[in-house]
PDB file of N, CA and C in Angstrom:
ATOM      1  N   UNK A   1     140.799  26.722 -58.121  1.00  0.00           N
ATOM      2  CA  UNK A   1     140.181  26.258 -59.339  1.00  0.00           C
ATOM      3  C   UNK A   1     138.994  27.136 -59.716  1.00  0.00           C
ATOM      4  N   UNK A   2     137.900  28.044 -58.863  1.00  0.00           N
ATOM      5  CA  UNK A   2     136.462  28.412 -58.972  1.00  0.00           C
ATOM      6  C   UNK A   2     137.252  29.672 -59.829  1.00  0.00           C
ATOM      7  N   UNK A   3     138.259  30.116 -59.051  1.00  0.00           N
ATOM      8  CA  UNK A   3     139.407  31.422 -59.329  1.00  0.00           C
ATOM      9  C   UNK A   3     139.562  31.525 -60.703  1.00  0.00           C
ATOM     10  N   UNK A   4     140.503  29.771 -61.221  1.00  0.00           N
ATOM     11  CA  UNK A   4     140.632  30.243 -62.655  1.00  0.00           C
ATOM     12  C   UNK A   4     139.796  29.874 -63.615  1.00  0.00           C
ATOM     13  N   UNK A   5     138.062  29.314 -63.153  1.00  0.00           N
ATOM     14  CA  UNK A   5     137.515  29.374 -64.071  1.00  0.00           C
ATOM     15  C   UNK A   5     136.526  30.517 -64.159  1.00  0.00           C
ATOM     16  N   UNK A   6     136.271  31.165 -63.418  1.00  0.00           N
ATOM     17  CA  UNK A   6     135.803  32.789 -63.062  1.00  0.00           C
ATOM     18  C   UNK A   6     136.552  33.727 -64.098  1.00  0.00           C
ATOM     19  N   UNK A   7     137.989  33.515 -63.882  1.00  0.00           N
ATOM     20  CA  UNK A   7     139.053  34.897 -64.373  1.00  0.00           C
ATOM     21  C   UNK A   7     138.356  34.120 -66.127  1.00  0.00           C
ATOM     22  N   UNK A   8     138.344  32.651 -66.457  1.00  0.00           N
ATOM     23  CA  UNK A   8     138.075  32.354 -68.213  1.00  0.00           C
ATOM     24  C   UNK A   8     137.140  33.107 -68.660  1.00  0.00           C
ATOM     25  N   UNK A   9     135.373  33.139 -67.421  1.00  0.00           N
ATOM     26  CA  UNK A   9     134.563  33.377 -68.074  1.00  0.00           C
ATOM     27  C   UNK A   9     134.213  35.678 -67.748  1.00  0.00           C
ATOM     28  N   UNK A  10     135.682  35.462 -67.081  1.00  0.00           N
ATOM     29  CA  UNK A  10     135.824  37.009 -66.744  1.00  0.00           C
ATOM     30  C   UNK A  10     134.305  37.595 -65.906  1.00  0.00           C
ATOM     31  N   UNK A  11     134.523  36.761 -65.200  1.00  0.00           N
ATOM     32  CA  UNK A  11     133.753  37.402 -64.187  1.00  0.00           C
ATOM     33  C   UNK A  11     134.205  37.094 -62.667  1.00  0.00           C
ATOM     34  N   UNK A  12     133.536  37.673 -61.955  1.00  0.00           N
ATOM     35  CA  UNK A  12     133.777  37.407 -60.589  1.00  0.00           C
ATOM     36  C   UNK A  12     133.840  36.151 -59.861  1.00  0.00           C
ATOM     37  N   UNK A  13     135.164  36.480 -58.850  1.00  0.00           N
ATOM     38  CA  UNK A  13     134.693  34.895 -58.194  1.00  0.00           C
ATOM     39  C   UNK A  13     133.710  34.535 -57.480  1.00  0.00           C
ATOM     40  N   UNK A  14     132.900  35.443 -56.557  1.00  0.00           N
ATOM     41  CA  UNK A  14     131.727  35.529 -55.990  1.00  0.00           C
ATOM     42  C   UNK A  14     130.671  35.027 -56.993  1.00  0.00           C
ATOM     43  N   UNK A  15     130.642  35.733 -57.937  1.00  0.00           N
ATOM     44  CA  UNK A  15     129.255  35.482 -58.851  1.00  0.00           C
ATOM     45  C   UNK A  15     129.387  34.029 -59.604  1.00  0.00           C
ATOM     46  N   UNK A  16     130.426  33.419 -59.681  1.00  0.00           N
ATOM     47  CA  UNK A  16     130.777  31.821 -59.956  1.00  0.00           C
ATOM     48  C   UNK A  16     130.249  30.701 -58.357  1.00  0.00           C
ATOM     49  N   UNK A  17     130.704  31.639 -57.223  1.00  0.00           N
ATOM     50  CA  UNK A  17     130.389  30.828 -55.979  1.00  0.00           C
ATOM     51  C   UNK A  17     128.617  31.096 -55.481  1.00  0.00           C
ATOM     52  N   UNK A  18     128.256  32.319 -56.234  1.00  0.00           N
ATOM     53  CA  UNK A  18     126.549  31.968 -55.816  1.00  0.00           C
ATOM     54  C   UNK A  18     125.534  31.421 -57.133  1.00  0.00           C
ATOM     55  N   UNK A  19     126.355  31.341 -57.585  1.00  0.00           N
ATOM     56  CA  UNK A  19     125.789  30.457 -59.064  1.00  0.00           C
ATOM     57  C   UNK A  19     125.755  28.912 -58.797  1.00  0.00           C
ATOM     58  N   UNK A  20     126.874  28.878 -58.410  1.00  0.00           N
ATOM     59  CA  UNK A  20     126.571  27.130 -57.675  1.00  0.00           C
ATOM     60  C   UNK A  20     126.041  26.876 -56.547  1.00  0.00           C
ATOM     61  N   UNK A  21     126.186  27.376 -55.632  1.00  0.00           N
ATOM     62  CA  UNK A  21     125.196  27.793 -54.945  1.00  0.00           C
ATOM     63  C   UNK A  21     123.465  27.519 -54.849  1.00  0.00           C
ATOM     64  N   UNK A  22     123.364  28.182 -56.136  1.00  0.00           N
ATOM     65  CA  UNK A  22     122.126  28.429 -56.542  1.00  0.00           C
ATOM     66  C   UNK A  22     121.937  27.138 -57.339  1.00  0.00           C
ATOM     67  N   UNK A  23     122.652  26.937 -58.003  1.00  0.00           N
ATOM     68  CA  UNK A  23     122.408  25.318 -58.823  1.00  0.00           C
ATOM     69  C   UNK A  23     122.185  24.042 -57.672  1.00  0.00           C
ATOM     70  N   UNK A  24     123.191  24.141 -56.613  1.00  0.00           N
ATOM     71  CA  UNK A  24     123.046  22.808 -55.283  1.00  0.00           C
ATOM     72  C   UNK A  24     121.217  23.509 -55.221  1.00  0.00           C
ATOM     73  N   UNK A  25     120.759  24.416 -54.616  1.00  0.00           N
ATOM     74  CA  UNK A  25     119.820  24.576 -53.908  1.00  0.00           C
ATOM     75  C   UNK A  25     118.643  24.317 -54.918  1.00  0.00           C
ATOM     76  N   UNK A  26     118.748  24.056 -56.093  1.00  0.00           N
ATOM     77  CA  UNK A  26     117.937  24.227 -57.619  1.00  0.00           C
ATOM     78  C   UNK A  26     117.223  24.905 -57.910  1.00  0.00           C
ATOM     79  N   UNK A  27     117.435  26.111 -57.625  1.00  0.00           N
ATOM     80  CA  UNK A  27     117.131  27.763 -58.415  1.00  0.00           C
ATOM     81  C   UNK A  27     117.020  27.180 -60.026  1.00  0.00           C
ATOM     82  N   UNK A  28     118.112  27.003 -60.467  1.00  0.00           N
ATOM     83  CA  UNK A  28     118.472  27.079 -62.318  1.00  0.00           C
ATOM     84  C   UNK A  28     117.031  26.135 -62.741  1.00  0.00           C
ATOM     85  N   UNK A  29     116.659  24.974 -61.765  1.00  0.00           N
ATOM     86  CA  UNK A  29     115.589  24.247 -62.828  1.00  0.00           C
ATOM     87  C   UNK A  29     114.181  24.995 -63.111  1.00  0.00           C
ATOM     88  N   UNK A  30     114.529  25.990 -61.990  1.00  0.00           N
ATOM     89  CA  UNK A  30     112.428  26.659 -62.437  1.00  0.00           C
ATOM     90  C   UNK A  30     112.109  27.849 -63.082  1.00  0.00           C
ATOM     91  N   UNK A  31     113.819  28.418 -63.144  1.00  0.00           N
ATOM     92  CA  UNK A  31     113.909  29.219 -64.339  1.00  0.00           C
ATOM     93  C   UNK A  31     113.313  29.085 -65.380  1.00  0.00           C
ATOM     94  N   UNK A  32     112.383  30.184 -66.617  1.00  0.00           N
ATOM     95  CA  UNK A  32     111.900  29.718 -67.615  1.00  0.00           C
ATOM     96  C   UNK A  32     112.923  30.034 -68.583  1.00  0.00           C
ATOM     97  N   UNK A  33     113.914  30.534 -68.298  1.00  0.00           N
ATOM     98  CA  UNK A  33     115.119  30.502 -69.486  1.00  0.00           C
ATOM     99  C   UNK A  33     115.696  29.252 -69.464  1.00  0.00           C
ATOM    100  N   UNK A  34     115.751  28.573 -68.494  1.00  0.00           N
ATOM    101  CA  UNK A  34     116.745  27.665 -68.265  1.00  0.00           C
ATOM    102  C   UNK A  34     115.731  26.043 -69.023  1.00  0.00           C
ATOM    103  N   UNK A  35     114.364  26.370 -68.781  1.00  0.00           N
ATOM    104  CA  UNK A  35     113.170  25.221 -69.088  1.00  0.00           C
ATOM    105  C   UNK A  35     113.465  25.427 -70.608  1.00  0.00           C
ATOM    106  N   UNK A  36     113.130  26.249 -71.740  1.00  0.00           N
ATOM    107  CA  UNK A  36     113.166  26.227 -73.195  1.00  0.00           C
ATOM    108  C   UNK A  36     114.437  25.852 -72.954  1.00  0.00           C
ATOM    109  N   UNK A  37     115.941  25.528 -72.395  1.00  0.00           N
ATOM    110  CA  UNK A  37     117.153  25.062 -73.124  1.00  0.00           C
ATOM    111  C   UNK A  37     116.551  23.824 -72.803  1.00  0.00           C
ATOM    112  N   UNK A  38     116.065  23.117 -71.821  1.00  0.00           N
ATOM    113  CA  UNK A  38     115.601  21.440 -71.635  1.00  0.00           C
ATOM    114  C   UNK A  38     115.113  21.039 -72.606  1.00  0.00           C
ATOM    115  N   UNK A  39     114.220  21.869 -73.177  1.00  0.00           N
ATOM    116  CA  UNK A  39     113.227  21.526 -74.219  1.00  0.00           C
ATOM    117  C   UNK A  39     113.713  21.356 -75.460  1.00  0.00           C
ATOM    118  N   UNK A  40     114.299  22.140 -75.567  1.00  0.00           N
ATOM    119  CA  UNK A  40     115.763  22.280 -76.309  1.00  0.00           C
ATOM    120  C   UNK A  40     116.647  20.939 -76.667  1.00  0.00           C
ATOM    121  N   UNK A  41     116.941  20.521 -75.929  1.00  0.00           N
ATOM    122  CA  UNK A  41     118.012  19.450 -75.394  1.00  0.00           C
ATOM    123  C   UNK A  41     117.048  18.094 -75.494  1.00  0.00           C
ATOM    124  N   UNK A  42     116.104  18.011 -75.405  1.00  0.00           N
ATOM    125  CA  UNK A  42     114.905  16.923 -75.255  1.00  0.00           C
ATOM    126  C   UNK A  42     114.669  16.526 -76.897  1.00  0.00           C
ATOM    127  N   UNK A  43     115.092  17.705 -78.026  1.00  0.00           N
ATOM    128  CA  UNK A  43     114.529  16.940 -79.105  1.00  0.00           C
ATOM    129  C   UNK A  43     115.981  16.560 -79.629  1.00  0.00           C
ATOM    130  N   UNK A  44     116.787  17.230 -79.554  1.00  0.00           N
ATOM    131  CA  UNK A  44     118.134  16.462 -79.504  1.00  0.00           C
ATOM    132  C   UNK A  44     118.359  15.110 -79.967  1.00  0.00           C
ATOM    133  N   UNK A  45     118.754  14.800 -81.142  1.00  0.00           N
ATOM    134  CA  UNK A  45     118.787  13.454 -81.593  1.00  0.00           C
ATOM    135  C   UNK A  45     119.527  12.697 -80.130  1.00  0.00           C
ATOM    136  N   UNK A  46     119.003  11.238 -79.813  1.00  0.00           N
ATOM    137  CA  UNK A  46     120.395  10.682 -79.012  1.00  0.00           C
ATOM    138  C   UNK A  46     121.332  10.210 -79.938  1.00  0.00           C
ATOM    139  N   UNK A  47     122.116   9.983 -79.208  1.00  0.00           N
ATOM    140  CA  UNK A  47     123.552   9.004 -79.972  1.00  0.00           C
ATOM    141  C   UNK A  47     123.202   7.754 -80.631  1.00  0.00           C
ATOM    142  N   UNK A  48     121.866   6.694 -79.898  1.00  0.00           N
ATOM    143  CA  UNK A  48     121.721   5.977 -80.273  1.00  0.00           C
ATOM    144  C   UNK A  48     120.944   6.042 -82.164  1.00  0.00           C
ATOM    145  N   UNK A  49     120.347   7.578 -82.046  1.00  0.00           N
ATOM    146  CA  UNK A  49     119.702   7.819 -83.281  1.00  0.00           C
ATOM    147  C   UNK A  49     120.695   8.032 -84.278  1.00  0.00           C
ATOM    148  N   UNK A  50     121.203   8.825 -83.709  1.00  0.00           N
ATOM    149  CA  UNK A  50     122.621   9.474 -84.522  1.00  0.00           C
ATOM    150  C   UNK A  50     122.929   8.777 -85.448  1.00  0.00           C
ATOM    151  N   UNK A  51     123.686   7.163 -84.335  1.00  0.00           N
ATOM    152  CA  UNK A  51     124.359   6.246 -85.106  1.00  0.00           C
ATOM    153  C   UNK A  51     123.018   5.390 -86.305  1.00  0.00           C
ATOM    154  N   UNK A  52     121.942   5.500 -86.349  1.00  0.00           N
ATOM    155  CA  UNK A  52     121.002   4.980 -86.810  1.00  0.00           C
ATOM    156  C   UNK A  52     121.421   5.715 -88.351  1.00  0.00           C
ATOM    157  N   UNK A  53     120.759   6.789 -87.932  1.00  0.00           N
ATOM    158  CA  UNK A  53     121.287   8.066 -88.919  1.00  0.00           C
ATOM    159  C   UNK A  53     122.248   8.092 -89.897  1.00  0.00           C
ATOM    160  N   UNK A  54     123.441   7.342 -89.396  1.00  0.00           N
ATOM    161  CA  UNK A  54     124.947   7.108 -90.099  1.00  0.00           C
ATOM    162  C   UNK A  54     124.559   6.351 -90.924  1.00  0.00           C
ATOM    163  N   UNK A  55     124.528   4.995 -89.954  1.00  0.00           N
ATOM    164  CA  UNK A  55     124.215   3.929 -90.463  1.00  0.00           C
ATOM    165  C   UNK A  55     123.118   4.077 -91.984  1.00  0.00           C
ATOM    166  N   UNK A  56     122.013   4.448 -91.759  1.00  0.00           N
ATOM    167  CA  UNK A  56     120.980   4.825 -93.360  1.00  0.00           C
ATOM    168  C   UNK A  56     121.876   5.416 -93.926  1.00  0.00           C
ATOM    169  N   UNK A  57     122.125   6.415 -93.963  1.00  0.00           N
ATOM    170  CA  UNK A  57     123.397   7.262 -94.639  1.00  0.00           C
ATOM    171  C   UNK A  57     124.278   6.400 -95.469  1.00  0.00           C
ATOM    172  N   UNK A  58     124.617   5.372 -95.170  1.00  0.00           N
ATOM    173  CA  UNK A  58     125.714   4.928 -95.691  1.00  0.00           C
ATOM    174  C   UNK A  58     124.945   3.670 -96.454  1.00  0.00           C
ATOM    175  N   UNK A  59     124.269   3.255 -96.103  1.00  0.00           N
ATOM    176  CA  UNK A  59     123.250   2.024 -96.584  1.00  0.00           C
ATOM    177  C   UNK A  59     122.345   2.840 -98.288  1.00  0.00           C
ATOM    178  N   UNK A  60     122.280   4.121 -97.675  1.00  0.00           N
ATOM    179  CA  UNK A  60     121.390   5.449 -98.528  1.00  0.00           C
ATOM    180  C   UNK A  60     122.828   5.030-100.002  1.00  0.00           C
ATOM    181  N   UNK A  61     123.628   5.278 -99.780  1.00  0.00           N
ATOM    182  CA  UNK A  61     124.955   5.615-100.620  1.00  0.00           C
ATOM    183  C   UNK A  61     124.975   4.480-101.324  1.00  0.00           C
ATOM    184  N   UNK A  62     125.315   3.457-100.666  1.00  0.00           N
ATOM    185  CA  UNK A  62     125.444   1.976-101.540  1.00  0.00           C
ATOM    186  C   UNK A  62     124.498   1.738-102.486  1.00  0.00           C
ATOM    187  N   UNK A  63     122.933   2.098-101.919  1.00  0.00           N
ATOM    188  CA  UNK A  63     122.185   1.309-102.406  1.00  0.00           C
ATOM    189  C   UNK A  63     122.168   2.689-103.778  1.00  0.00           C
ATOM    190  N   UNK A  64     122.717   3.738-104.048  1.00  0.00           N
ATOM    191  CA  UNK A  64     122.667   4.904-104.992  1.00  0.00           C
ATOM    192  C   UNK A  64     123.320   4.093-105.861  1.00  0.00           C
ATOM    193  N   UNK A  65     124.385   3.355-105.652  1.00  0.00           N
ATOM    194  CA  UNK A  65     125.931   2.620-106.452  1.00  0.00           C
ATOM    195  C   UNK A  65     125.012   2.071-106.872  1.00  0.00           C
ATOM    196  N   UNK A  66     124.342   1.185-106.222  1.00  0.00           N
ATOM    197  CA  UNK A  66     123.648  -0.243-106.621  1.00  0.00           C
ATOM    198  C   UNK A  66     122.699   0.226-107.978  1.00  0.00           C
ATOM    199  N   UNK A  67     122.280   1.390-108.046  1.00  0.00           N
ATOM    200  CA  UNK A  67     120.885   1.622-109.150  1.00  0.00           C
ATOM    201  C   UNK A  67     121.898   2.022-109.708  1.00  0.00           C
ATOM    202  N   UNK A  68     123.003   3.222-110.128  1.00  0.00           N
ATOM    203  CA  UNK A  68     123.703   3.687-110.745  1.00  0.00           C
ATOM    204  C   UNK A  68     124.316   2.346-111.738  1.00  0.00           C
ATOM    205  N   UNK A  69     124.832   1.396-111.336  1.00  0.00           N
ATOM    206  CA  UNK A  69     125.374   0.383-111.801  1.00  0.00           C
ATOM    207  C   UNK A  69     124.275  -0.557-112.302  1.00  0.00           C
ATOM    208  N   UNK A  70     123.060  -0.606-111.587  1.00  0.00           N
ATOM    209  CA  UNK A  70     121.957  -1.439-112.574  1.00  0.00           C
ATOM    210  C   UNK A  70     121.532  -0.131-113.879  1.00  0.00           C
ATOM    211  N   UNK A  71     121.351   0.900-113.768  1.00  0.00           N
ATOM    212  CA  UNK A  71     121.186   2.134-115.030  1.00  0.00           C
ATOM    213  C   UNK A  71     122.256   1.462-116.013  1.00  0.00           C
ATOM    214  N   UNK A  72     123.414   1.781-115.342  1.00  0.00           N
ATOM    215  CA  UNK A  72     124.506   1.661-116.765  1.00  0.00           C
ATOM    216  C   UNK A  72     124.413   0.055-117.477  1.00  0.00           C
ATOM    217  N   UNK A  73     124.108  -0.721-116.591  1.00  0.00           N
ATOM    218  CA  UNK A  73     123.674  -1.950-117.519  1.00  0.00           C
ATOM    219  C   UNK A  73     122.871  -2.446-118.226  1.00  0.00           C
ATOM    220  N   UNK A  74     121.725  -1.375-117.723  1.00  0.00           N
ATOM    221  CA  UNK A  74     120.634  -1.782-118.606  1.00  0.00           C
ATOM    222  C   UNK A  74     120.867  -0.636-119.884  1.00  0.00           C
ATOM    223  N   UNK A  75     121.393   0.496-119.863  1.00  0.00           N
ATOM    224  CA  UNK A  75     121.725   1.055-121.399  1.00  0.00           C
ATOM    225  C   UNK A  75     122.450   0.026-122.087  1.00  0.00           C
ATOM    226  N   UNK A  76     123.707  -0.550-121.016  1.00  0.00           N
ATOM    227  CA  UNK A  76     124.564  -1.362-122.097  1.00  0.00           C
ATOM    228  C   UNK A  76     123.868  -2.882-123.033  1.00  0.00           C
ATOM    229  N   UNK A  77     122.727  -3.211-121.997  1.00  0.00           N
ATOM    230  CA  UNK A  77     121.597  -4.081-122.800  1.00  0.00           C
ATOM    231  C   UNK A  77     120.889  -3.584-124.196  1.00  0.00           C
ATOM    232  N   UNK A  78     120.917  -2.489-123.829  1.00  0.00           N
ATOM    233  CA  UNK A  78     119.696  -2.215-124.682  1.00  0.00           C
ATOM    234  C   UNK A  78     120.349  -1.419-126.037  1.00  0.00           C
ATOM    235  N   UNK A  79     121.602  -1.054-125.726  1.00  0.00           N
ATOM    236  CA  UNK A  79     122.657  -0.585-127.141  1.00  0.00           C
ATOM    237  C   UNK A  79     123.003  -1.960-127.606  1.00  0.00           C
ATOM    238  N   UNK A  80     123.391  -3.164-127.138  1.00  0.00           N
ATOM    239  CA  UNK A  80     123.195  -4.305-127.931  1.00  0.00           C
ATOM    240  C   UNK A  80     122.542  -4.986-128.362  1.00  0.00           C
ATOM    241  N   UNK A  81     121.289  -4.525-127.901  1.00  0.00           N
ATOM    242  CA  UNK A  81     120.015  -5.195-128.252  1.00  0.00           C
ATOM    243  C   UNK A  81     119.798  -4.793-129.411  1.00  0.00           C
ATOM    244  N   UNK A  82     120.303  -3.122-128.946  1.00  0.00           N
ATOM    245  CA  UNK A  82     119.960  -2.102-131.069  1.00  0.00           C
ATOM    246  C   UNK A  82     121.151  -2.579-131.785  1.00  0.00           C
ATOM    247  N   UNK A  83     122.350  -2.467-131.583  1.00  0.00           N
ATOM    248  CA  UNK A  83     122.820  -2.998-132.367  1.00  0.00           C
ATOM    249  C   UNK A  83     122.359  -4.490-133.032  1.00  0.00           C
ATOM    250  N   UNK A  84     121.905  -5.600-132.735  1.00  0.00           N
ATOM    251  CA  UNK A  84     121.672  -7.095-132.821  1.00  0.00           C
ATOM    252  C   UNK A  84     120.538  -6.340-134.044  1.00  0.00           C
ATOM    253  N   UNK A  85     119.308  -5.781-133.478  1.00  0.00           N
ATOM    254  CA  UNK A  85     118.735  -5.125-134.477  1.00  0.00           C
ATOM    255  C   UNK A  85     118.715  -4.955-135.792  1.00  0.00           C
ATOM    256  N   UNK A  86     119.473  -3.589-135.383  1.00  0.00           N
ATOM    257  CA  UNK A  86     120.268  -3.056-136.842  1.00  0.00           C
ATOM    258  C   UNK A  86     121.341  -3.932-137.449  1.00  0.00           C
ATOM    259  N   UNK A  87     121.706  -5.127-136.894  1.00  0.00           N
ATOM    260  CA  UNK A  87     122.359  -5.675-138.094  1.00  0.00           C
ATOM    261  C   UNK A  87     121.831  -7.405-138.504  1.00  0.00           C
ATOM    262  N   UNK A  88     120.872  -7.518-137.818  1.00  0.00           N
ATOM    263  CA  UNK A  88     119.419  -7.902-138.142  1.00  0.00           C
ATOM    264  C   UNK A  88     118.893  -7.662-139.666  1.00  0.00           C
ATOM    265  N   UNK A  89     118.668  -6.372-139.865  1.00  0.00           N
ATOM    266  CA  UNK A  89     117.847  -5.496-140.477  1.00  0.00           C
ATOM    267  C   UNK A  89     119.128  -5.221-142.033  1.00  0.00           C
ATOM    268  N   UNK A  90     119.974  -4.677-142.029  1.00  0.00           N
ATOM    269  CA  UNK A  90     121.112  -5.164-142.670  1.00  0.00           C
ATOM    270  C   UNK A  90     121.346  -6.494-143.677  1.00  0.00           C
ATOM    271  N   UNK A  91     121.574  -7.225-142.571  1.00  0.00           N
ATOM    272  CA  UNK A  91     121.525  -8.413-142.885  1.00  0.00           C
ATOM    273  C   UNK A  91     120.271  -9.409-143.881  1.00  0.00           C
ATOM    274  N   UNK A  92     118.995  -8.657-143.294  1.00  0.00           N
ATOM    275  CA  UNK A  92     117.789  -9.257-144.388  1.00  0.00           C
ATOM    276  C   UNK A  92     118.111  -7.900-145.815  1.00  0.00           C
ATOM    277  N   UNK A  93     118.311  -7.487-145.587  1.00  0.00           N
ATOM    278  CA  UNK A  93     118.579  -6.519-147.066  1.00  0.00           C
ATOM    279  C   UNK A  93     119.069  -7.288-148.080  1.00  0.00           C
ATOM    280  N   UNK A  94     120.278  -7.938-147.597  1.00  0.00           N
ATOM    281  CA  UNK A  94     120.895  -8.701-148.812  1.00  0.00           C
ATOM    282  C   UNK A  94     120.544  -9.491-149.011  1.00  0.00           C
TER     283      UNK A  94
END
């Protein structure tokens, strides 16, 4: 198995067996290349945010419908309101 995942990342099988190695003994954590990916990984939304995230997202959308559909009703108020108006206004003429 170390064999065929060595030959994927085309490298040696040795240099796959002192890499782990080196990871059991924890070389990789005091690395400072290896510390900025933690740091890295630390602001990382979690899953639990994620789904938070969705969730507004989709709450964000509805509530867009919701004003979009109060807009168009209140023009449609207020073109009958002018119309009632203007034939209001009409109407005292004669």
């Amino acid at each position: 198995m170390s064999k065929d995942v060595a030959e994927a990342l085309d490298i040696h099988p040795l240099m796959l067996s002192r890499w782990r190695k080196e990871y059991r003994e924890g070389k990789f954590k005091n690395a400072p290349r290896y510390q900025s990916n933690n740091k890295t990984m630390s602001k990382l939304p979690t899953k639990k945010e994620l789904d938070n995230i969705q969730k507004l997202k989709k709450e964000n959308e509805r509530l867009k419908q919701e004003n979009d559909l109060l807009k168009k009703w209140q023009r449609y108020l207020a073109e009958v309101h002018q119309n009632d108006l203007d034939s209001s206004k009409s109407s005292d003429k004669s």
